[in-house]
PDB file of N, CA and C in Angstrom:
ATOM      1  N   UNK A   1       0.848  -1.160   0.000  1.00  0.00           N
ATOM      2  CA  UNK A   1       0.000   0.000   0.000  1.00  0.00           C
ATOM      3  C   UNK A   1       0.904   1.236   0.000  1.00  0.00           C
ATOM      4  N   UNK A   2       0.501   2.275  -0.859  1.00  0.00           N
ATOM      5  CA  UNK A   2       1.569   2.949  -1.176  1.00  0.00           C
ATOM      6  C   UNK A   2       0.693   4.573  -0.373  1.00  0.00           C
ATOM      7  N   UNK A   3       1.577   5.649  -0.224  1.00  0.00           N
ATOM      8  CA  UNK A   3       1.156   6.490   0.551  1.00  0.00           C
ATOM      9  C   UNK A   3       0.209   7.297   0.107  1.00  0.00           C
ATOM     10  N   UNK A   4      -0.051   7.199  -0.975  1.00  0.00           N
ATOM     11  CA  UNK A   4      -1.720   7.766  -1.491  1.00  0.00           C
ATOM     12  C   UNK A   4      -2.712   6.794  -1.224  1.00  0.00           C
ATOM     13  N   UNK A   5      -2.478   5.765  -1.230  1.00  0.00           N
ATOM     14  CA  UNK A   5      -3.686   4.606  -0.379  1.00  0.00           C
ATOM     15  C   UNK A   5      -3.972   5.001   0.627  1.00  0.00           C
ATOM     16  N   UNK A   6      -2.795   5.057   1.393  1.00  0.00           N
ATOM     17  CA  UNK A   6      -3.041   5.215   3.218  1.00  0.00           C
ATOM     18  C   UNK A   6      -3.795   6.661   3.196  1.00  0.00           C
ATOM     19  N   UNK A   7      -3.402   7.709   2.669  1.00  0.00           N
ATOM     20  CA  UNK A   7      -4.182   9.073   2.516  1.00  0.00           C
ATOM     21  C   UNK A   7      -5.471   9.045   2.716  1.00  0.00           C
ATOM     22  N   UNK A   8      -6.050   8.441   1.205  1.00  0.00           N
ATOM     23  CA  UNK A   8      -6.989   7.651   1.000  1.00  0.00           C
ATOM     24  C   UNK A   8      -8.104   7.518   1.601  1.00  0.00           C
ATOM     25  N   UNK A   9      -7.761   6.066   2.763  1.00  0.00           N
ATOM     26  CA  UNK A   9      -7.623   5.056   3.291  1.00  0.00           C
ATOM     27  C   UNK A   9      -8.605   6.147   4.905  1.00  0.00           C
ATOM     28  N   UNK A  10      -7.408   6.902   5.196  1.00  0.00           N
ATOM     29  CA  UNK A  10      -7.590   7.562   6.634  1.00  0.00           C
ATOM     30  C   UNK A  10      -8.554   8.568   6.009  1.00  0.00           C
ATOM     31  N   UNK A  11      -9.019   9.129   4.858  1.00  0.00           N
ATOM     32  CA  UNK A  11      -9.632  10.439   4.833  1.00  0.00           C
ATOM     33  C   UNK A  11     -11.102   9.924   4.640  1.00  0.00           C
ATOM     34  N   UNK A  12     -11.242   8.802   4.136  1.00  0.00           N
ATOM     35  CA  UNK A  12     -12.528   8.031   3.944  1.00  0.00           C
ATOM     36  C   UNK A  12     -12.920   7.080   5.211  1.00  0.00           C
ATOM     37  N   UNK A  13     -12.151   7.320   6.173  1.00  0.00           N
ATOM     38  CA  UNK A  13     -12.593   6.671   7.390  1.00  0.00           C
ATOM     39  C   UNK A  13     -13.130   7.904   8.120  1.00  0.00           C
ATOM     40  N   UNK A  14     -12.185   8.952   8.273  1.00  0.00           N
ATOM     41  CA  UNK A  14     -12.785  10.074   9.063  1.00  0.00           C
ATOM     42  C   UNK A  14     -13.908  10.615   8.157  1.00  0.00           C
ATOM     43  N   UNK A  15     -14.430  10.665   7.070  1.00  0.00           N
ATOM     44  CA  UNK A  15     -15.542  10.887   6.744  1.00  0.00           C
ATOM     45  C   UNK A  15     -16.630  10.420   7.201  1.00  0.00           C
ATOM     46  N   UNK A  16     -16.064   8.921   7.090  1.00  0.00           N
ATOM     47  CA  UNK A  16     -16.977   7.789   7.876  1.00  0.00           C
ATOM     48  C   UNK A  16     -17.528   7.824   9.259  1.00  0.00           C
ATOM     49  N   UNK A  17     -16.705   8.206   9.567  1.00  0.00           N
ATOM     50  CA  UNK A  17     -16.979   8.468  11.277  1.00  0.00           C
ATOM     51  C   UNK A  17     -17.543   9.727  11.458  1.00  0.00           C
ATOM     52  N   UNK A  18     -17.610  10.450  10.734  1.00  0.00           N
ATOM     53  CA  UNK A  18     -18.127  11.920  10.606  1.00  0.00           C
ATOM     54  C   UNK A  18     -19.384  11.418  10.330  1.00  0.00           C
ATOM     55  N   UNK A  19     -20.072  11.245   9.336  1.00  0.00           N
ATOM     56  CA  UNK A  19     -21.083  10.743   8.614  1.00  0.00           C
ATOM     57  C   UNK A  19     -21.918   9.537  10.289  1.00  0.00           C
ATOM     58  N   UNK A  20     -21.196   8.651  10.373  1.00  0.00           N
ATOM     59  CA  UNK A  20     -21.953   8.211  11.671  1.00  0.00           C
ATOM     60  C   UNK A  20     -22.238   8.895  12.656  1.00  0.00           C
ATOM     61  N   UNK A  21     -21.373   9.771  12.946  1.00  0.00           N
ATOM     62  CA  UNK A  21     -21.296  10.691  14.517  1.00  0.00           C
ATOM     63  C   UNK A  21     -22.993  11.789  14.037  1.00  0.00           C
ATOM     64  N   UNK A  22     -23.157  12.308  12.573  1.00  0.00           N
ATOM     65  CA  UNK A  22     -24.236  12.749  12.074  1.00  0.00           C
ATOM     66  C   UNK A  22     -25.440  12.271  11.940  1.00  0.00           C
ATOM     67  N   UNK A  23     -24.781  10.647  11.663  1.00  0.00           N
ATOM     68  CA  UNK A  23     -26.242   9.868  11.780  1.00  0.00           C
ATOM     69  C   UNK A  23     -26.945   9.700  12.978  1.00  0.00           C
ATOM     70  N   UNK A  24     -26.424   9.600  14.144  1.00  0.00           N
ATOM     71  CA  UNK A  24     -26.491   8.921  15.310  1.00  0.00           C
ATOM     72  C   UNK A  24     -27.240  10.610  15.765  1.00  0.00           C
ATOM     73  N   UNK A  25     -26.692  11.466  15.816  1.00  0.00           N
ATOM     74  CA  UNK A  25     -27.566  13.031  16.137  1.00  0.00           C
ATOM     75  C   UNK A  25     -29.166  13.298  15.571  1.00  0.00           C
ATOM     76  N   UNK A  26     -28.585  12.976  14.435  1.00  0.00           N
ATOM     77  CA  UNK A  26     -30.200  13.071  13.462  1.00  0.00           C
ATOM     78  C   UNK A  26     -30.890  11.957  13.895  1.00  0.00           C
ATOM     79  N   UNK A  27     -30.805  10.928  14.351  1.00  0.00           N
ATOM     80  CA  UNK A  27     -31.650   9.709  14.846  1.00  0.00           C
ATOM     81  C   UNK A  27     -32.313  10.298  16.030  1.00  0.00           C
ATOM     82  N   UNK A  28     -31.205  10.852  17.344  1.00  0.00           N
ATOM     83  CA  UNK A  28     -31.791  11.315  17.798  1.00  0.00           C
ATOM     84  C   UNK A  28     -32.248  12.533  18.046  1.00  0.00           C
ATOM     85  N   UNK A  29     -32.697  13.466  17.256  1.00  0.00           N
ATOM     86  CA  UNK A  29     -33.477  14.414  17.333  1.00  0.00           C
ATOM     87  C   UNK A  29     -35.028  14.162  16.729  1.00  0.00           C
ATOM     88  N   UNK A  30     -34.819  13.292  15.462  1.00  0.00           N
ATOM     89  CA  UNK A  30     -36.131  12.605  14.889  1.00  0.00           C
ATOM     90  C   UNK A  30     -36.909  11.958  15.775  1.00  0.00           C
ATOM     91  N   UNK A  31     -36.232  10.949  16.871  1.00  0.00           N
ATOM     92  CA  UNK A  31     -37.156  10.174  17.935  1.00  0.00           C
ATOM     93  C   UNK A  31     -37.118  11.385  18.824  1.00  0.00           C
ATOM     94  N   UNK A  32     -37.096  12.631  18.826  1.00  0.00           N
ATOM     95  CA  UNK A  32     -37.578  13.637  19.980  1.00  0.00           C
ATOM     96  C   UNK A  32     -38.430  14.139  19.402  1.00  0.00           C
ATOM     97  N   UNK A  33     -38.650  14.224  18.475  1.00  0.00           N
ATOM     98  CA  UNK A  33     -39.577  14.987  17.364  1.00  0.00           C
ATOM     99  C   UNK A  33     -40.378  14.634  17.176  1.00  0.00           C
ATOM    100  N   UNK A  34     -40.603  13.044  17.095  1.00  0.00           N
ATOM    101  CA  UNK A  34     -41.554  11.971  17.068  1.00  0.00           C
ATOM    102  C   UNK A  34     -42.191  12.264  18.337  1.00  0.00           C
ATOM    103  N   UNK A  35     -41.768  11.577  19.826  1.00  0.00           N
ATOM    104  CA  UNK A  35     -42.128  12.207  21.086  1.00  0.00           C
ATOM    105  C   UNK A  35     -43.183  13.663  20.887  1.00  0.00           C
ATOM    106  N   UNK A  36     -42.573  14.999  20.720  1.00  0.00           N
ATOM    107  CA  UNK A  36     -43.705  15.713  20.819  1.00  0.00           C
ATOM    108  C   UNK A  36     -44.480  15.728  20.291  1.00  0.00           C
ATOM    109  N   UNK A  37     -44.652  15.378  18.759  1.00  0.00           N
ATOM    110  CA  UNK A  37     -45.411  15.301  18.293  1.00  0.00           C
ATOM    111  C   UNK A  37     -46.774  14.132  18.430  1.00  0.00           C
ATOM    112  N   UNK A  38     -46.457  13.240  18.931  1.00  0.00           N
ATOM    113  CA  UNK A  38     -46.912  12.150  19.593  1.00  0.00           C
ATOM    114  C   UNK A  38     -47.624  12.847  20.672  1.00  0.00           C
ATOM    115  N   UNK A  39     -47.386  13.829  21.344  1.00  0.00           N
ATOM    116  CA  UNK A  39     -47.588  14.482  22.482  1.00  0.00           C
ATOM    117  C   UNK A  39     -48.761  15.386  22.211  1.00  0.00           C
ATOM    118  N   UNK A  40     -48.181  15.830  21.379  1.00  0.00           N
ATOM    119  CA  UNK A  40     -49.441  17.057  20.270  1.00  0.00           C
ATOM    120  C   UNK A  40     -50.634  16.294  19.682  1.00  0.00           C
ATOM    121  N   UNK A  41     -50.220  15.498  19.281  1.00  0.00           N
ATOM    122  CA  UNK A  41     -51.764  14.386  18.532  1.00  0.00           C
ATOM    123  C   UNK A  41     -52.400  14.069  19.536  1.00  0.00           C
ATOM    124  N   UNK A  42     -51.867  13.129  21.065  1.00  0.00           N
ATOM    125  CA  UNK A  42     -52.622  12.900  22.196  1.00  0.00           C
ATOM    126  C   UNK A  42     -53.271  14.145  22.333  1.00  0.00           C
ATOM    127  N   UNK A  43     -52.772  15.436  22.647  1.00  0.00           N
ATOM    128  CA  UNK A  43     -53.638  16.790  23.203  1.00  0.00           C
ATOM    129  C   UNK A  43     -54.556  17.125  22.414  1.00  0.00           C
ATOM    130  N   UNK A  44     -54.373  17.035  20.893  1.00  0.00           N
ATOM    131  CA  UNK A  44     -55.440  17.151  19.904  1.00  0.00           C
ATOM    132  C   UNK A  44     -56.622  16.287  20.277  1.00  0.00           C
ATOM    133  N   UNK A  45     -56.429  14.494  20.149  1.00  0.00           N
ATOM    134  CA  UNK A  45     -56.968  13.723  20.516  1.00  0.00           C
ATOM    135  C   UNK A  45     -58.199  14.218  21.855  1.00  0.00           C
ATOM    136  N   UNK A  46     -57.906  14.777  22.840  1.00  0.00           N
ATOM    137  CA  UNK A  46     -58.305  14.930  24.202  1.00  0.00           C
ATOM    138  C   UNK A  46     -59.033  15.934  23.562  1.00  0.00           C
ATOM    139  N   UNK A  47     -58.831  17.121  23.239  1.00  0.00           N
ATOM    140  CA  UNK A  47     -58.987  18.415  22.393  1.00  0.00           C
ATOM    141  C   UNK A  47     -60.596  18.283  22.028  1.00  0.00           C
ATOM    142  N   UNK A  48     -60.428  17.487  21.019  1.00  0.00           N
ATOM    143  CA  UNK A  48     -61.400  17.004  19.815  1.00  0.00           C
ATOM    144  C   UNK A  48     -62.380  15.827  21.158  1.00  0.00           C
ATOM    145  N   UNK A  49     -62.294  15.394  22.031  1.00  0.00           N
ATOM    146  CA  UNK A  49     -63.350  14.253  22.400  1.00  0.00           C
ATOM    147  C   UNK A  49     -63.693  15.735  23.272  1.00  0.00           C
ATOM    148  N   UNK A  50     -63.044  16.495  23.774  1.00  0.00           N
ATOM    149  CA  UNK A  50     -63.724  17.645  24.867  1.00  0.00           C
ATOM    150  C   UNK A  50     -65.180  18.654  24.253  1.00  0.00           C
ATOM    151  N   UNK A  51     -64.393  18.269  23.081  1.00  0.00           N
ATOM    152  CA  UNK A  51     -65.511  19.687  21.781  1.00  0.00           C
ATOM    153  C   UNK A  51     -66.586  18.669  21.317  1.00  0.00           C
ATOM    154  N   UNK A  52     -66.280  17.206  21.694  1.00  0.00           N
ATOM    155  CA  UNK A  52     -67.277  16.403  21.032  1.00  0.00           C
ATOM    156  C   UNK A  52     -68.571  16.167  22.296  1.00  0.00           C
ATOM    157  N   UNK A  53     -67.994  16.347  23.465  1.00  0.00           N
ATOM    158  CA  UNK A  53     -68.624  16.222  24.645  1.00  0.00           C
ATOM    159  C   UNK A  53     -69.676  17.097  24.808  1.00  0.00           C
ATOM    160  N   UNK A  54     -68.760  18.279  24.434  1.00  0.00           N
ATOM    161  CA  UNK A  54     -69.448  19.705  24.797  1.00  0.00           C
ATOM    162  C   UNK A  54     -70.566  19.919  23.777  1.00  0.00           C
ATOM    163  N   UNK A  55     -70.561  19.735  22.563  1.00  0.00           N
ATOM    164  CA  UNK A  55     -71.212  19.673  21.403  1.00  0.00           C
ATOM    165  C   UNK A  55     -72.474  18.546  22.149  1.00  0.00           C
ATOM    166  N   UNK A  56     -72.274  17.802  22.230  1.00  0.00           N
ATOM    167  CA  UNK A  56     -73.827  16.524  22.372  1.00  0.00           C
ATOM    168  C   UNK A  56     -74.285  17.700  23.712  1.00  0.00           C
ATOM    169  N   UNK A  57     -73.783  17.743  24.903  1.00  0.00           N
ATOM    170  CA  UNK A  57     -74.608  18.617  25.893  1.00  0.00           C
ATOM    171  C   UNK A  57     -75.189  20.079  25.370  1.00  0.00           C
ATOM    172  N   UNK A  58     -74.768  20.812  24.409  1.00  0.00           N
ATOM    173  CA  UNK A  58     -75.529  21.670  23.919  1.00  0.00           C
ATOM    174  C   UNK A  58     -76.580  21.150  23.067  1.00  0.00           C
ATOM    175  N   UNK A  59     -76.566  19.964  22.177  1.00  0.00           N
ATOM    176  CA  UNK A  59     -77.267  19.672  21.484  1.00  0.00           C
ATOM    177  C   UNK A  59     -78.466  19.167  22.228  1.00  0.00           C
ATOM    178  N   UNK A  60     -78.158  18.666  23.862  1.00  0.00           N
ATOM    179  CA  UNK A  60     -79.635  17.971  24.296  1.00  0.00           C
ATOM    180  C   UNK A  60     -80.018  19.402  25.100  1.00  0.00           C
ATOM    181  N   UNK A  61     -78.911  19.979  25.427  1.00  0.00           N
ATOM    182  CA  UNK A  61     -79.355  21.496  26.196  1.00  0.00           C
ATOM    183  C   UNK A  61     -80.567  22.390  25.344  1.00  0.00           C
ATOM    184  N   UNK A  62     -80.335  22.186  23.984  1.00  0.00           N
ATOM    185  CA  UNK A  62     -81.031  22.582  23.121  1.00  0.00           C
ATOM    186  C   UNK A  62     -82.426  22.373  22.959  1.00  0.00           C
ATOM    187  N   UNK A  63     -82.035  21.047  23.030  1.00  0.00           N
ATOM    188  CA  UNK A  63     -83.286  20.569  22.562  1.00  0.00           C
ATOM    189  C   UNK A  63     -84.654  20.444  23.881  1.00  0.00           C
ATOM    190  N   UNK A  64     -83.688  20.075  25.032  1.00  0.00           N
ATOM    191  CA  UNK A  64     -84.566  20.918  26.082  1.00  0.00           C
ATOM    192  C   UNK A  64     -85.072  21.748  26.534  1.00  0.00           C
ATOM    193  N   UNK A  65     -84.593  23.172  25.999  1.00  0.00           N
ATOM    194  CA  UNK A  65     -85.101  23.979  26.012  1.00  0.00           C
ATOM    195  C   UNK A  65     -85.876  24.690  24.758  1.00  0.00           C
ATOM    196  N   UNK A  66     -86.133  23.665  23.596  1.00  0.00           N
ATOM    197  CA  UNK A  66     -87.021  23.718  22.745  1.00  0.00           C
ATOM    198  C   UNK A  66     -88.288  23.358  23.186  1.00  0.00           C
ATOM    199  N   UNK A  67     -88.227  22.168  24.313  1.00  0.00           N
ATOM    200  CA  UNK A  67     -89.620  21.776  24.625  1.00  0.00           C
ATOM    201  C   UNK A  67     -90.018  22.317  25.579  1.00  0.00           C
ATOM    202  N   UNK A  68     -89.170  23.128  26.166  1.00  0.00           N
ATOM    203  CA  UNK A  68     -89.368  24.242  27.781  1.00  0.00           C
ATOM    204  C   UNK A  68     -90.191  25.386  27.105  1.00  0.00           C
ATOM    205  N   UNK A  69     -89.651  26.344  25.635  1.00  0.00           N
ATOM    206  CA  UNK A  69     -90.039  27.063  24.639  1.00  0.00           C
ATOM    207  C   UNK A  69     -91.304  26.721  24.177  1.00  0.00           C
ATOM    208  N   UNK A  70     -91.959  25.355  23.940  1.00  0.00           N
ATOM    209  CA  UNK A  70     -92.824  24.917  22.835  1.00  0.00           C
ATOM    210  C   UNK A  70     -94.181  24.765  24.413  1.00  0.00           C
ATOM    211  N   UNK A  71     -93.910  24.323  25.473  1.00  0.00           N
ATOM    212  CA  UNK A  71     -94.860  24.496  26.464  1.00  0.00           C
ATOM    213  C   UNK A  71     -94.968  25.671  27.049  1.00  0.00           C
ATOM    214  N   UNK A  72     -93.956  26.813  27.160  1.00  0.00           N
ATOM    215  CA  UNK A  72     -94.114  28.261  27.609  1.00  0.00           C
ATOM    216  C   UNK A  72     -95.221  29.011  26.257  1.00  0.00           C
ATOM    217  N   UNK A  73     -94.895  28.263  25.120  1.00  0.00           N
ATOM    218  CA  UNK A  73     -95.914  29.163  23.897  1.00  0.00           C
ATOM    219  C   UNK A  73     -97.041  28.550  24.654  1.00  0.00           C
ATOM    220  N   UNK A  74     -97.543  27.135  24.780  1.00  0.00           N
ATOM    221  CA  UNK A  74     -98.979  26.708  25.321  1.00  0.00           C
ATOM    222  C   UNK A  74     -99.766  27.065  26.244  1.00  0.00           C
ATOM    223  N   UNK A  75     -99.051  27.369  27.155  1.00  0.00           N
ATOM    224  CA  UNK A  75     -99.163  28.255  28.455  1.00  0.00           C
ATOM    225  C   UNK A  75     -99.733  29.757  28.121  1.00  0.00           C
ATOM    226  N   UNK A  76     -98.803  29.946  27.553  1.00  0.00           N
ATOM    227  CA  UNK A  76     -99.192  31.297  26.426  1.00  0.00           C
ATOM    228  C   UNK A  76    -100.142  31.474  25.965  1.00  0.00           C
ATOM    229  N   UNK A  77    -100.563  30.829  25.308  1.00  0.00           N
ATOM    230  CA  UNK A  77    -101.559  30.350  24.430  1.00  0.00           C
ATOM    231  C   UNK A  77    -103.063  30.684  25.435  1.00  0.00           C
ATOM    232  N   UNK A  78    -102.881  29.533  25.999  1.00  0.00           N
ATOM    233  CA  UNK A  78    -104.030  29.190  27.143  1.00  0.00           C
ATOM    234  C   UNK A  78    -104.594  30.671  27.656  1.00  0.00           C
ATOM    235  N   UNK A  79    -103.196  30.950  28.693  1.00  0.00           N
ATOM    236  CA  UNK A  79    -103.507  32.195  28.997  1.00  0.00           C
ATOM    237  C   UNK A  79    -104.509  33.411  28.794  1.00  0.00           C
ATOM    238  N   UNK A  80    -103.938  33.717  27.077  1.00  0.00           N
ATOM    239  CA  UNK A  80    -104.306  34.607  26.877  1.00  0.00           C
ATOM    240  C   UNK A  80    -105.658  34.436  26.197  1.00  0.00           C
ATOM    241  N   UNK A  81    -106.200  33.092  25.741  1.00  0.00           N
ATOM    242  CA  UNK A  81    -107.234  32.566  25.502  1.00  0.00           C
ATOM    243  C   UNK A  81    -108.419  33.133  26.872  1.00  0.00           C
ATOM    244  N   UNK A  82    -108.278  32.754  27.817  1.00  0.00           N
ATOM    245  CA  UNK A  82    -108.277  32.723  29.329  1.00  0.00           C
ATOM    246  C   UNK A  82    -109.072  34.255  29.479  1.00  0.00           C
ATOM    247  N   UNK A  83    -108.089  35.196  29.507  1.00  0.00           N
ATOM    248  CA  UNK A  83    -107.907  36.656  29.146  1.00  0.00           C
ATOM    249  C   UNK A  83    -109.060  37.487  28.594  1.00  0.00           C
ATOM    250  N   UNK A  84    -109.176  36.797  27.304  1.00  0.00           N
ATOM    251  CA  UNK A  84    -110.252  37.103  25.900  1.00  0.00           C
ATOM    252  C   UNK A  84    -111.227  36.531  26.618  1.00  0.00           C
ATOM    253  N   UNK A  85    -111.451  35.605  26.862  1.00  0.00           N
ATOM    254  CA  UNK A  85    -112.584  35.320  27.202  1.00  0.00           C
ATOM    255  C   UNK A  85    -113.213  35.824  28.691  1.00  0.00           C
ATOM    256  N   UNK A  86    -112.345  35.943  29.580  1.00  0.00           N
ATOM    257  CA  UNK A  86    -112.950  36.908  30.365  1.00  0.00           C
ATOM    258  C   UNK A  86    -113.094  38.575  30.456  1.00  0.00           C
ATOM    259  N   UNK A  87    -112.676  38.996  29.184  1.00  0.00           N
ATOM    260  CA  UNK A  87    -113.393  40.559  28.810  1.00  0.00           C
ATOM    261  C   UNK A  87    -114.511  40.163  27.699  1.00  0.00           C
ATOM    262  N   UNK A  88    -114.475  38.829  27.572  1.00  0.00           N
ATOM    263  CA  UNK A  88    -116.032  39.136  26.485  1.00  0.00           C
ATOM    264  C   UNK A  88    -117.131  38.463  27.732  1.00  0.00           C
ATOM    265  N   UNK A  89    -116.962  38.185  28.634  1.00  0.00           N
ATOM    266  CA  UNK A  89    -117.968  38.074  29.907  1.00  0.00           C
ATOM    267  C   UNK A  89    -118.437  39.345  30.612  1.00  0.00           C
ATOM    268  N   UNK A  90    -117.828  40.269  30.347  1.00  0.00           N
ATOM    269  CA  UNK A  90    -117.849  41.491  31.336  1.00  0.00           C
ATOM    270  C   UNK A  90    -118.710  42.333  31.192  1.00  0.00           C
TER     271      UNK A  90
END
């Protein structure tokens, strides 16, 4: 092996080892990256079932007080039926 081999030889190893020492960093910053983000989808996850929760209790909140609305008109109704008819007695 002549001394441009060995040159070579050593400059393509320290690349090498350069190139791993890079790989091994970027591996781990990707599995940290993964982690929060993993972290962020769970909070989304939680996020989205909280708005889904909240959504059905307005929807029966609603609708209960459609039929609270639809017997206050009857009442209403009655009432003033009630009303009329006792000024056409008078």
């Amino acid at each position: 092996m002549n001394t441009a081999e060995q040159i070579l030889v050593v400059f393509l190893s320290a690349a090498l080892a350069v190139f791993l020492a890079l790989a091994i960093v970027i591996a781990t910053q990707v599995i940290r990256l993964m982690k929060t983000l993993q972290q962020v989808a769970d909070k989304a996850e939680a996020f989205a079932d909280s708005a889904e929760k909240t959504a059905e209790a307005v929807k029966s909140a609603v609708g209960q007080l459609s039929v609270m609305r639809f017997v206050q008109n009857v009442v209403d109704m009655v009432q003033n039926k009630s009303k009329k008819g006792d000024k056409k007695g008078e």
